[in-house]
Protein backbone atom coordinates (compact mmCIF):
# COMPACT_ATOMS: atom_id res chain seq x y z
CA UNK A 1 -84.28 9.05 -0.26
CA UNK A 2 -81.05 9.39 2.24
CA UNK A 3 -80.27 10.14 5.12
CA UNK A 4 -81.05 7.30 7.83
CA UNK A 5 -84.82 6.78 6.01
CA UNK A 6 -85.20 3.25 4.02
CA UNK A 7 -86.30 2.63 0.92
CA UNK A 8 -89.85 2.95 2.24
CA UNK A 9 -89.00 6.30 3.15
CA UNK A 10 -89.73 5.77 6.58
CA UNK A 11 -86.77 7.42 9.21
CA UNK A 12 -84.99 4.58 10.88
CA UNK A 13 -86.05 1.82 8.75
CA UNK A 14 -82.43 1.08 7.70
CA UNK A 15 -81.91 0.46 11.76
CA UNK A 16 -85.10 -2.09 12.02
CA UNK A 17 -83.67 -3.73 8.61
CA UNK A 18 -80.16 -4.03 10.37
CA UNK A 19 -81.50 -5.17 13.25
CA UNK A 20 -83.60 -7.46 11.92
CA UNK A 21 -80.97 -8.67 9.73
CA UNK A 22 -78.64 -9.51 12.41
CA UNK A 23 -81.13 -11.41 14.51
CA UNK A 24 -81.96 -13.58 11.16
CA UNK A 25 -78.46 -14.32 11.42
CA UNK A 26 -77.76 -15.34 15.00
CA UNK A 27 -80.46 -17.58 14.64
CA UNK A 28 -79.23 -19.01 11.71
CA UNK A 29 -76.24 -19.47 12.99
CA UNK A 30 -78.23 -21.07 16.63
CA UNK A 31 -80.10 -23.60 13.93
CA UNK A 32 -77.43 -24.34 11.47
CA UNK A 33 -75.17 -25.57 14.28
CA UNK A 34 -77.91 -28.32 15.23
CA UNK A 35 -77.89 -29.27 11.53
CA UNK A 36 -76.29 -32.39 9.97
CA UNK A 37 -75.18 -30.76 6.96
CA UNK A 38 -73.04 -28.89 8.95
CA UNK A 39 -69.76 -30.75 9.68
CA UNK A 40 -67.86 -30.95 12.99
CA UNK A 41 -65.12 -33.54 12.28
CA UNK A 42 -65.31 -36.23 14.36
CA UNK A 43 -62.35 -37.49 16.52
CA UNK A 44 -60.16 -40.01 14.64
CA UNK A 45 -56.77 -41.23 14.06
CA UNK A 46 -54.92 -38.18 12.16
CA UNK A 47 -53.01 -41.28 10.18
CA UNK A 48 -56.26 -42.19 8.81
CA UNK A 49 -57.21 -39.20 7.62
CA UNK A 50 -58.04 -38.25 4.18
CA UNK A 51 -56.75 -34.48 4.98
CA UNK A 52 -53.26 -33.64 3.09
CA UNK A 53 -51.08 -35.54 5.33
CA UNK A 54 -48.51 -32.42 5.15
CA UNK A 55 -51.01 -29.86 5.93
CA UNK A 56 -51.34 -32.14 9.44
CA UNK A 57 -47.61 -31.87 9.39
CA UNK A 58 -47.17 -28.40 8.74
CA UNK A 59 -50.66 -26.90 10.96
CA UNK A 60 -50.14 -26.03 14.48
CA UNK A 61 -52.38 -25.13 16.99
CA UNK A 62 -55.15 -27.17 19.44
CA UNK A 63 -56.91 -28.58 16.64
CA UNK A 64 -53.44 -30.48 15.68
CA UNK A 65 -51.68 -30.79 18.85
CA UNK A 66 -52.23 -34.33 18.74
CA UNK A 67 -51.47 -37.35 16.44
CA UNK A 68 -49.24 -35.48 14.43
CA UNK A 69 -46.86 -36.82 11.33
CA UNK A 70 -43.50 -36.86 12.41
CA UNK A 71 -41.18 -34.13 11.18
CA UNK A 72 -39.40 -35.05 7.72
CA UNK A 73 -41.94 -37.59 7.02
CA UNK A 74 -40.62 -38.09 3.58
CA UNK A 75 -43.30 -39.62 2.21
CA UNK A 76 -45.75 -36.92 3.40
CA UNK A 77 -48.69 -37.70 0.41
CA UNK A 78 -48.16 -41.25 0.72
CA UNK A 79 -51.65 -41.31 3.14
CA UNK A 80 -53.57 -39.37 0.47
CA UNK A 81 -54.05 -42.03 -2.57
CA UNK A 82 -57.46 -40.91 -2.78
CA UNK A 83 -58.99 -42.81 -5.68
CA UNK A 84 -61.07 -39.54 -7.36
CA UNK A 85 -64.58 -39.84 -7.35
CA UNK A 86 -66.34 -41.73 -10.30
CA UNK A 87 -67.87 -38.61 -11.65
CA UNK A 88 -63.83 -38.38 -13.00
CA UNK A 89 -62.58 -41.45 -13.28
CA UNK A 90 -66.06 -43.90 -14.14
CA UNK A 91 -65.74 -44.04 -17.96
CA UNK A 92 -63.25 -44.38 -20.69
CA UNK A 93 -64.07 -41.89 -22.29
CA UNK A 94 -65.65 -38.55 -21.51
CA UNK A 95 -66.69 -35.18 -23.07
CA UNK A 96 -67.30 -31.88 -21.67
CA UNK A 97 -68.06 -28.44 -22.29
CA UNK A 98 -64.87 -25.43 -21.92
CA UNK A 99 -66.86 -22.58 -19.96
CA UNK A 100 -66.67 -19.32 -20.97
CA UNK A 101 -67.48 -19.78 -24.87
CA UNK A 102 -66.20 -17.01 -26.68
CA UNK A 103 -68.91 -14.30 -27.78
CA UNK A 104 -71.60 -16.27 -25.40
CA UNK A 105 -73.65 -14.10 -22.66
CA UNK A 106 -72.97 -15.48 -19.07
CA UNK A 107 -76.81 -15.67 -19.34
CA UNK A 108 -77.20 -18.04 -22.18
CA UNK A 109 -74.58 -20.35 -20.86
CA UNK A 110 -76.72 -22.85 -19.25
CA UNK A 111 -78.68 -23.34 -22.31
CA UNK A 112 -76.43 -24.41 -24.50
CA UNK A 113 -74.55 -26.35 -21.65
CA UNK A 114 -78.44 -28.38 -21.57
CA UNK A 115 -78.59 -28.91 -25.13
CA UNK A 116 -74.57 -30.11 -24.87
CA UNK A 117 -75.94 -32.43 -22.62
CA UNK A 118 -78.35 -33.85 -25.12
CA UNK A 119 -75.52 -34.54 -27.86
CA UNK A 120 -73.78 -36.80 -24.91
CA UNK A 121 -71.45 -34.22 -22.63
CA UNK A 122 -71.43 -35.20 -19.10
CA UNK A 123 -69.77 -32.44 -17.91
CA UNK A 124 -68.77 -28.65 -18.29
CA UNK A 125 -65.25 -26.86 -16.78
CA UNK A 126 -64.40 -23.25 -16.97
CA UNK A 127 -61.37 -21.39 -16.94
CA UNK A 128 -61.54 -18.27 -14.91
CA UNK A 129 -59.12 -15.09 -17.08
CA UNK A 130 -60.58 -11.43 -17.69
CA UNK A 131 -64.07 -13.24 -16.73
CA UNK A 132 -66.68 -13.80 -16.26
CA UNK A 133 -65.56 -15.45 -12.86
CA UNK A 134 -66.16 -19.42 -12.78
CA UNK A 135 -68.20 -18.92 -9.54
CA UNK A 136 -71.32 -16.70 -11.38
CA UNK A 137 -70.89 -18.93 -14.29
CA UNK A 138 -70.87 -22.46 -13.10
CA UNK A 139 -73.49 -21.40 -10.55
CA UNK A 140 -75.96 -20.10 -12.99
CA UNK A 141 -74.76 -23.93 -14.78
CA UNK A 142 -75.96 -25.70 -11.49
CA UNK A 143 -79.17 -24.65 -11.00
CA UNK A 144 -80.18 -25.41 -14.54
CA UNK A 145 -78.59 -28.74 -15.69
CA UNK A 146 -77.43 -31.96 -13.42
CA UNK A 147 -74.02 -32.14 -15.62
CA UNK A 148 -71.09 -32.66 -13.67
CA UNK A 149 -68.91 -29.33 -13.06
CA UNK A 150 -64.72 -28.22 -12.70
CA UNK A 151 -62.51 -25.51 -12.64
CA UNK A 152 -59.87 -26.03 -14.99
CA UNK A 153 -58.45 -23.69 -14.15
CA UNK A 154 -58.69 -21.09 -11.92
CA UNK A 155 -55.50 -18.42 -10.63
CA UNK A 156 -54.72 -20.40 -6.87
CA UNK A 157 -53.25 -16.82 -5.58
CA UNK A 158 -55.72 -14.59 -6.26
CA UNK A 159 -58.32 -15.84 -3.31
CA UNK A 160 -57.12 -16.52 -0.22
CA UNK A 161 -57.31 -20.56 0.81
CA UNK A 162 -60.57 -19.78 2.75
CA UNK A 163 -62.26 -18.09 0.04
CA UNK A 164 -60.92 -20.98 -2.22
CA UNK A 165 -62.82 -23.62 -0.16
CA UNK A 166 -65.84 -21.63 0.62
CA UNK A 167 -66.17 -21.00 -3.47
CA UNK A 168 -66.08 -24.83 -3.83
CA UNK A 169 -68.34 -25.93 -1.09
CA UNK A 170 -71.42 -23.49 -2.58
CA UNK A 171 -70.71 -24.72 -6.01
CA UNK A 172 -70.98 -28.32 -4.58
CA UNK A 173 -73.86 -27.52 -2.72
CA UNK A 174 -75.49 -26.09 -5.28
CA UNK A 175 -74.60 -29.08 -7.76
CA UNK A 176 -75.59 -31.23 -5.70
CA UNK A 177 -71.30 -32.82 -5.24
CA UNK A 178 -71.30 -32.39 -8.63
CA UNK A 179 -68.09 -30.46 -8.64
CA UNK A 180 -64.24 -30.98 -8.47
CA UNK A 181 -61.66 -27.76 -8.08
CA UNK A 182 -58.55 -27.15 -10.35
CA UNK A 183 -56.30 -23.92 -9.39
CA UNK A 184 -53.41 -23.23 -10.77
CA UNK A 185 -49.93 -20.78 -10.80
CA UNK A 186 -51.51 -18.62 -13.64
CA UNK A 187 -49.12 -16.04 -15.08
CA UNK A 188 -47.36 -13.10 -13.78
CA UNK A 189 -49.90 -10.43 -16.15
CA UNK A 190 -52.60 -11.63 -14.24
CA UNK A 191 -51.33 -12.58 -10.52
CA UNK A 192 -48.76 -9.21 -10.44
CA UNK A 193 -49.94 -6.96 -12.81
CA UNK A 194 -53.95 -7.47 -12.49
CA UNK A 195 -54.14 -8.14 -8.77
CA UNK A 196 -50.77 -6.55 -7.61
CA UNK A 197 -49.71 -9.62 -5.72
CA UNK A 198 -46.33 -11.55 -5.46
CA UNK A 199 -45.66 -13.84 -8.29
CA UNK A 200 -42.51 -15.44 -7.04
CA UNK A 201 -41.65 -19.26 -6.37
CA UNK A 202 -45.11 -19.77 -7.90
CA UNK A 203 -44.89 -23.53 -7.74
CA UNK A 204 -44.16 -22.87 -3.85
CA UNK A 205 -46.99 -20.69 -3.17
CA UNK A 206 -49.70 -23.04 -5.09
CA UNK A 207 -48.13 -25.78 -2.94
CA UNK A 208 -48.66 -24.47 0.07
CA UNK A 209 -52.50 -23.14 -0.84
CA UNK A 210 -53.26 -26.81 -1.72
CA UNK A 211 -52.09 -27.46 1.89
CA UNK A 212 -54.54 -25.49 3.23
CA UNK A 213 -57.10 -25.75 1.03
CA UNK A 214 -57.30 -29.58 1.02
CA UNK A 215 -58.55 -29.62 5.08
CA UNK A 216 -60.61 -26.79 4.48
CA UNK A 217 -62.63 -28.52 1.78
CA UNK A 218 -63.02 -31.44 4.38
CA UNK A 219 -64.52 -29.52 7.12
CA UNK A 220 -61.34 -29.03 9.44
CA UNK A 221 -60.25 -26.24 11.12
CA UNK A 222 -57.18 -24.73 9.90
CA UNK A 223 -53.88 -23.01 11.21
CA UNK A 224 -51.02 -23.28 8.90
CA UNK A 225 -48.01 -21.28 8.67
CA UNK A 226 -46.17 -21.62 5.66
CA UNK A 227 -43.84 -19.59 3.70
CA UNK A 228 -46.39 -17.48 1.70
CA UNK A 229 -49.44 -19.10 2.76
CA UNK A 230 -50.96 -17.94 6.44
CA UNK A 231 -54.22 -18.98 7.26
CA UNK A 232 -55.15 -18.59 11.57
CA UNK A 233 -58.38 -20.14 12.68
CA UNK A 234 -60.45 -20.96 9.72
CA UNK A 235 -63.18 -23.10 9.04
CA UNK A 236 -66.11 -23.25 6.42
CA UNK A 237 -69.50 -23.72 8.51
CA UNK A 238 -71.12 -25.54 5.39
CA UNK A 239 -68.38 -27.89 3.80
CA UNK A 240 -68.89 -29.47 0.58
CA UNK A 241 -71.53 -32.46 0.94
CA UNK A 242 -69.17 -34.90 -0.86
CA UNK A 243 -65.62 -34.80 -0.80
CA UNK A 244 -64.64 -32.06 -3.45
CA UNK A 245 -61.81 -33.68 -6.44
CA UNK A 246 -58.73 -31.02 -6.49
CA UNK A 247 -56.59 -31.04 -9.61
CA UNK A 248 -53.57 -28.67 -10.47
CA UNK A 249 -52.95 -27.24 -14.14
CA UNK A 250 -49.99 -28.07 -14.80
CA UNK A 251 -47.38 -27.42 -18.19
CA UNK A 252 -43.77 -28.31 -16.81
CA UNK A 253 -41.96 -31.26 -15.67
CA UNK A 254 -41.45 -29.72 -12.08
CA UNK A 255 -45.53 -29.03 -12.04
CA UNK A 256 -46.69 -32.27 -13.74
CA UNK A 257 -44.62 -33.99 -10.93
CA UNK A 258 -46.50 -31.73 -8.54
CA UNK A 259 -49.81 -32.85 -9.67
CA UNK A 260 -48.94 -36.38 -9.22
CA UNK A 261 -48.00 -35.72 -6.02
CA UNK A 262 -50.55 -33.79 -4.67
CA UNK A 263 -54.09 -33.48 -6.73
CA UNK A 264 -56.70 -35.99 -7.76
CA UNK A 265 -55.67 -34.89 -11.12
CA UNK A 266 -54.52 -32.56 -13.52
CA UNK A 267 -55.50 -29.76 -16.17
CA UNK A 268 -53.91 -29.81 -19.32
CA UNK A 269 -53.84 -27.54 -22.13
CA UNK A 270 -52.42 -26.20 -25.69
CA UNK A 271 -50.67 -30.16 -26.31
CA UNK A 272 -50.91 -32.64 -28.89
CA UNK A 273 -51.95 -36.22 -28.25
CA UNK A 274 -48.68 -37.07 -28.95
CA UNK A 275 -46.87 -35.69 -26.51
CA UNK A 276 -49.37 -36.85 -23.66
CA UNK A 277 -47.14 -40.06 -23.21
CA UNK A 278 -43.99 -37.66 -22.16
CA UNK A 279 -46.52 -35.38 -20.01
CA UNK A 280 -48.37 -38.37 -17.93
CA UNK A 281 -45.20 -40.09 -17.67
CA UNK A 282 -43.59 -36.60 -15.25
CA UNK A 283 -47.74 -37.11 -13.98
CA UNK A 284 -47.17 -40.47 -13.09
CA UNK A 285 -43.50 -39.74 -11.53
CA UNK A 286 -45.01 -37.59 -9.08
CA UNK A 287 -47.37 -40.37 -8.06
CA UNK A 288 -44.74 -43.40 -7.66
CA UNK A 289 -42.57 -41.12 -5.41
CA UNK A 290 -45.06 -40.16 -2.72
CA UNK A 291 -46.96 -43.94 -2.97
CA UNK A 292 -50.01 -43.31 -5.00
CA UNK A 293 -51.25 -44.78 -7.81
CA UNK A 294 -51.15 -43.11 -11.20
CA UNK A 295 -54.08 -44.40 -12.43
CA UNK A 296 -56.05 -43.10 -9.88
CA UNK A 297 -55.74 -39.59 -11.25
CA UNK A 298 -57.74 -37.81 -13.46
CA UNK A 299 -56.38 -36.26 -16.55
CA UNK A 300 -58.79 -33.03 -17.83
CA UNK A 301 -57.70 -31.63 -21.34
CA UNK A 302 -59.01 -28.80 -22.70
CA UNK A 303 -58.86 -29.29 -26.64
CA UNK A 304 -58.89 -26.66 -29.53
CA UNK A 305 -61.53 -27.97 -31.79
CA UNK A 306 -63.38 -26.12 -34.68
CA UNK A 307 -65.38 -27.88 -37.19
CA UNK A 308 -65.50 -25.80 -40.06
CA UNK A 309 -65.79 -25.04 -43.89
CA UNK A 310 -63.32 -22.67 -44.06
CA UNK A 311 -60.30 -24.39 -42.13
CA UNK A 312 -57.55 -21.28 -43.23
CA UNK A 313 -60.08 -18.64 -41.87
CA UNK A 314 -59.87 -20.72 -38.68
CA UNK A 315 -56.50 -21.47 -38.85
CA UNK A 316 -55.48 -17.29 -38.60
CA UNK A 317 -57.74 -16.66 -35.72
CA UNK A 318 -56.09 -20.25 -33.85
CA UNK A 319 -52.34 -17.98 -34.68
CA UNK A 320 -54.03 -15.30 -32.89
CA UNK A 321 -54.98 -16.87 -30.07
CA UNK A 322 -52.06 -19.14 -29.62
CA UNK A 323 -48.85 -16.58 -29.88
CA UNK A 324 -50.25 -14.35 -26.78
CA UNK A 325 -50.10 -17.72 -24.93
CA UNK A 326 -46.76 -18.62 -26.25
CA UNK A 327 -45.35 -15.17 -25.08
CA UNK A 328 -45.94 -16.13 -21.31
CA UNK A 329 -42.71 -17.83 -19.70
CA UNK A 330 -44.53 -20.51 -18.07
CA UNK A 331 -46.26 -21.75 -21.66
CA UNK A 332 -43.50 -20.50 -23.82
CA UNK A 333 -41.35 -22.96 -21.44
CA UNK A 334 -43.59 -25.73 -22.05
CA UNK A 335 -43.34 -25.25 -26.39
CA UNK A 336 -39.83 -24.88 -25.86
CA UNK A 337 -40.19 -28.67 -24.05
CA UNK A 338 -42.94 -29.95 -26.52
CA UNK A 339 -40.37 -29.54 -29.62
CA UNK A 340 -41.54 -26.02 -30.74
CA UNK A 341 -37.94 -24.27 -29.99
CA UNK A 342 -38.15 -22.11 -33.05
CA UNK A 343 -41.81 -21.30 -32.72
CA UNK A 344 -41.79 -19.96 -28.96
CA UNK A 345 -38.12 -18.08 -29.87
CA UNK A 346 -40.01 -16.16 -32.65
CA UNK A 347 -43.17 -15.51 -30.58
CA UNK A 348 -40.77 -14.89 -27.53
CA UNK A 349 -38.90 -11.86 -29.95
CA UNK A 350 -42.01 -10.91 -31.54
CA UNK A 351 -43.87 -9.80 -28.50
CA UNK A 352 -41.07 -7.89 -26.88
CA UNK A 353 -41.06 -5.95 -29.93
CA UNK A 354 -44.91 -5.69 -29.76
CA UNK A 355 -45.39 -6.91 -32.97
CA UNK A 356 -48.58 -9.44 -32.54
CA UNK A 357 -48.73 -9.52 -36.36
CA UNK A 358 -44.83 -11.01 -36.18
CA UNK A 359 -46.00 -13.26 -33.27
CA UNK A 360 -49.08 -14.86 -35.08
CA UNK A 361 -46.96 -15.74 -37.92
CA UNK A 362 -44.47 -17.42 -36.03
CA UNK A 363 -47.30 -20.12 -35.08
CA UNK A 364 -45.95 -22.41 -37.61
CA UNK A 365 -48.53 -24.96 -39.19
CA UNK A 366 -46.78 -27.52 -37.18
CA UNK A 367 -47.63 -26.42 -34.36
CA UNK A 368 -51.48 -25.54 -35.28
CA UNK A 369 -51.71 -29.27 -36.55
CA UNK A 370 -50.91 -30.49 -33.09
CA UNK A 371 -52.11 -28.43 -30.78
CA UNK A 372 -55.49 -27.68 -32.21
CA UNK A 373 -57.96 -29.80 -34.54
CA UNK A 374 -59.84 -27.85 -37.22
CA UNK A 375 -61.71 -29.11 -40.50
CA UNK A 376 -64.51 -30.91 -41.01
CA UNK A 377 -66.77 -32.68 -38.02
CA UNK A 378 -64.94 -36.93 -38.67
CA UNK A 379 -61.16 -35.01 -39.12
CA UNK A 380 -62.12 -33.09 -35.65
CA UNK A 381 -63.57 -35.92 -33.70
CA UNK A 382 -60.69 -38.54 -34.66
CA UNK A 383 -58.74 -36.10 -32.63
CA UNK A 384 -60.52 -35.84 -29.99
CA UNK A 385 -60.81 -39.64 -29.95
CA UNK A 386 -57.10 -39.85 -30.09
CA UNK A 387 -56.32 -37.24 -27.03
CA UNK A 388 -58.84 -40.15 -25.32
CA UNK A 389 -56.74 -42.78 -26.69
CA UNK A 390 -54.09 -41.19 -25.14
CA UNK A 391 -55.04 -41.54 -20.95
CA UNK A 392 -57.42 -37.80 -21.09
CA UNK A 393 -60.32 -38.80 -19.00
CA UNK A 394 -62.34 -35.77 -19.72
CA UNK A 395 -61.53 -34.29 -22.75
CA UNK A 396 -63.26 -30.32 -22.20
CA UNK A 397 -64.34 -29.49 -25.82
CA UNK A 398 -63.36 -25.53 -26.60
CA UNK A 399 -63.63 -23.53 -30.01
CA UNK A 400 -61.67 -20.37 -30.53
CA UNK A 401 -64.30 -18.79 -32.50
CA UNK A 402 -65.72 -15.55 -31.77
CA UNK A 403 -69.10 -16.51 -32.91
CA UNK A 404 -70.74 -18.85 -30.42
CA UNK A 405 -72.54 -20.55 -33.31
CA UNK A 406 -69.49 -22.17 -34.45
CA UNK A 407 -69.04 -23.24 -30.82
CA UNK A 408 -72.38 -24.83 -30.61
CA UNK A 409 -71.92 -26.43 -34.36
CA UNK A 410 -68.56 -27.75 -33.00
CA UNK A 411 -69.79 -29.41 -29.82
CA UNK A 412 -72.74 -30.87 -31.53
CA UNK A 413 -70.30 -32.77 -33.85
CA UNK A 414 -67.99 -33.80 -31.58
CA UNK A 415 -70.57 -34.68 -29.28
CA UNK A 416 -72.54 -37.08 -31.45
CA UNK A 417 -70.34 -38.93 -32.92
CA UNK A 418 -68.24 -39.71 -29.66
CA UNK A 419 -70.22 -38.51 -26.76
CA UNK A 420 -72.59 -41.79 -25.06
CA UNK A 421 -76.03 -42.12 -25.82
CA UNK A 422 -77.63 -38.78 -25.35
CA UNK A 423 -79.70 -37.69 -22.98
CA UNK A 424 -83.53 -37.27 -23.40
């Protein structure tokens, strides 16, 4: 029934409800303020600070009037060699679940990310496309298994730095600091076309949200005025209860530096182990020239694996999946860089003459052989082990298939025969 009557059908209900509603609130908001998980920084020397030393340098207003970096501080990072949190860094060797699985229900996730858990995963990271979002996903995750959860990665300009922050500090909450942040530049399809925002200097722009996300995640207040990023006032009123890991995907020399530079890690993808050394060197770059310490970064990969029977089955649907990657500039760059020139020219021409047949067959083998494993469960896993080998410190396990059960055979394989002792 409408018209001003609630769902009991009783006129002015709706009014009590909103009433009542809003004085819930106000006195949530009297209580919560008297709460200690609520965090009101402390005073303390701005030097000290684990805040991104050029957000301090950059933010104006009361909250920063005072103890600020000098201007042209060159070494404006050199403050933040956090060491990550052990959840990242803690072993060798570590094994985690790619979120969303192809052909999986959003419901059924957190099973299989419990019995992933069992074969000796410790964690699980989602990418965030044409959905589901990572937020729904990795919450429904968090109330049903204690694994460790990421981002890896999700698009840094379509939610503002607030929104960002506030994100990250419920799925902390909720996992109990379980939970580290990666946001990336994404592509121009799904930052212009899908969301109808600017797409330009995206290096820039992701810059300057990690700016102001950084002192958001910690609890400050924030007022920065950057070149694209704008952010008057804000604060979350529940901040993360442990400090939240951010790590940037990265492809290119310019944003591998970046990383270094400016994340507790970063997100790989689509690479062979042996490139890593040329990747985490431009990593490690970044990290010398602002004063940190490379090896305090995490590395996530997320790996192509399929364990399979039928490995040239597999190996058409990995050509499929691969070329519409290869047609964006940012990854067809990063081929180009990698050694692929002729494979990312022939996807490159293939695409702009919307021929996806054209552009799967200019995947060469070479490049499936390296970028992806596929074939039986000891050929997959010595890959994995190798990408380990290689500096990864979470290696996120993901299988192209569009039947989850090849997923879930895939994980299981990898999983026991290089995850730790599993879980009871």
């Amino acid at each position: 029934m409408s018209g001003g009557t609630g769902e009991g059908g009783e006129p002015g209900s709706d009014r009590r409800s909103r009433s009542l509603t809003r004085g819930l609130l106000s006195l949530y908001a009297a209580v919560a303020l008297r709460q200690p998980w609520i965090h009101r920084p402390a005073t303390r020397n701005r030097r000290s600070s684990p805040v991104s030393v050029a957000a301090q340098h950059r933010a104006t207003g009361p909250d920063h009037a005072n103890g600020c970096w000098p201007a042209g501080n060159r070494n404006l990072y050199a403050a933040h060699s956090i060491r990550c949190s052990r959840r990242l860094q803690g072993d060798a060797m570590t094994l985690a679940v790619s979120l969303p699985v192809a052909g999986l229900p959003p419901r059924e996730t957190p099973e299989l990310v419990q019995a992933a858990a069992r074969w000796g995963y410790r964690s699980a990271w989602a990418s965030e496309v044409a959905g589901p979002d990572f937020a729904s996903l990795l919450g429904a995750v968090a109330i049903a298994s204690d694994v460790d959860l990421g981002v890896a990665v999700a698009p840094a300009q379509t939610r503002a730095p607030w929104l960002l922050a506030a994100t990250a500090a419920s799925l902390s909450h909720l996992s109990e600091g379980r939970f580290s942040l990666g946001v990336g530049t994404s592509s121009e399809i799904i930052v212009a076309r899908w969301s109808g925002l600017d797409f330009d200097h995206p290096l820039d722009r992701l810059r300057e949200t990690v700016e102001a996300l950084r002192p958001l995640l910690d609890g400050e207040k924030v007022d920065y005025e950057g070149r694209f990023v704008h952010v008057r006032g804000a604060r979350i009123f529940a901040p993360p209860p442990t400090r939240v890991p951010l790590l940037l995907g990265a492809l290119n020399p310019r944003s591998l530096r970046q990383a270094g530079g400016l994340a507790d890690g970063v997100c790989l993808n689509q690479l062979g182990p042996e490139h890593l050394p040329a990747v985490l060197d431009e990593v490690a770059a970044g990290a010398r020239a602002v004063g940190r310490v490379p090896a305090d970064l995490a590395v996530v990969a997320r790996l192509f694996c399929w364990v399979t029977d039928d490995p040239e089955g597999a190996r058409e649907q990995l050509r499929r999946t691969f070329a519409p990657y290869a047609a964006v500039d940012a990854y067809n760059r990063f081929f180009e860089w990698l050694g692929f020139e002729e494979e990312a020219a022939g996807v490159r021409e293939a695409m702009a003459a919307r021929d996806r047949e054209a552009a799967a067959r200019a995947v060469s083998d070479r490049m499936l052989d390296s970028i992806a494993a596929v074939g039986d469960a000891d050929r997959v896993a010595a890959r994995v082990r190798a990408y380990l080998d290689g500096g990864v410190t979470t290696a996120a396990i993901a299988c192209p298939s569009p039947d989850p059960g090849d997923a879930r055979a895939t994980l299981e394989a990898v999983g026991t025969r290089l995850g730790p002792s599993p879980t009871k």
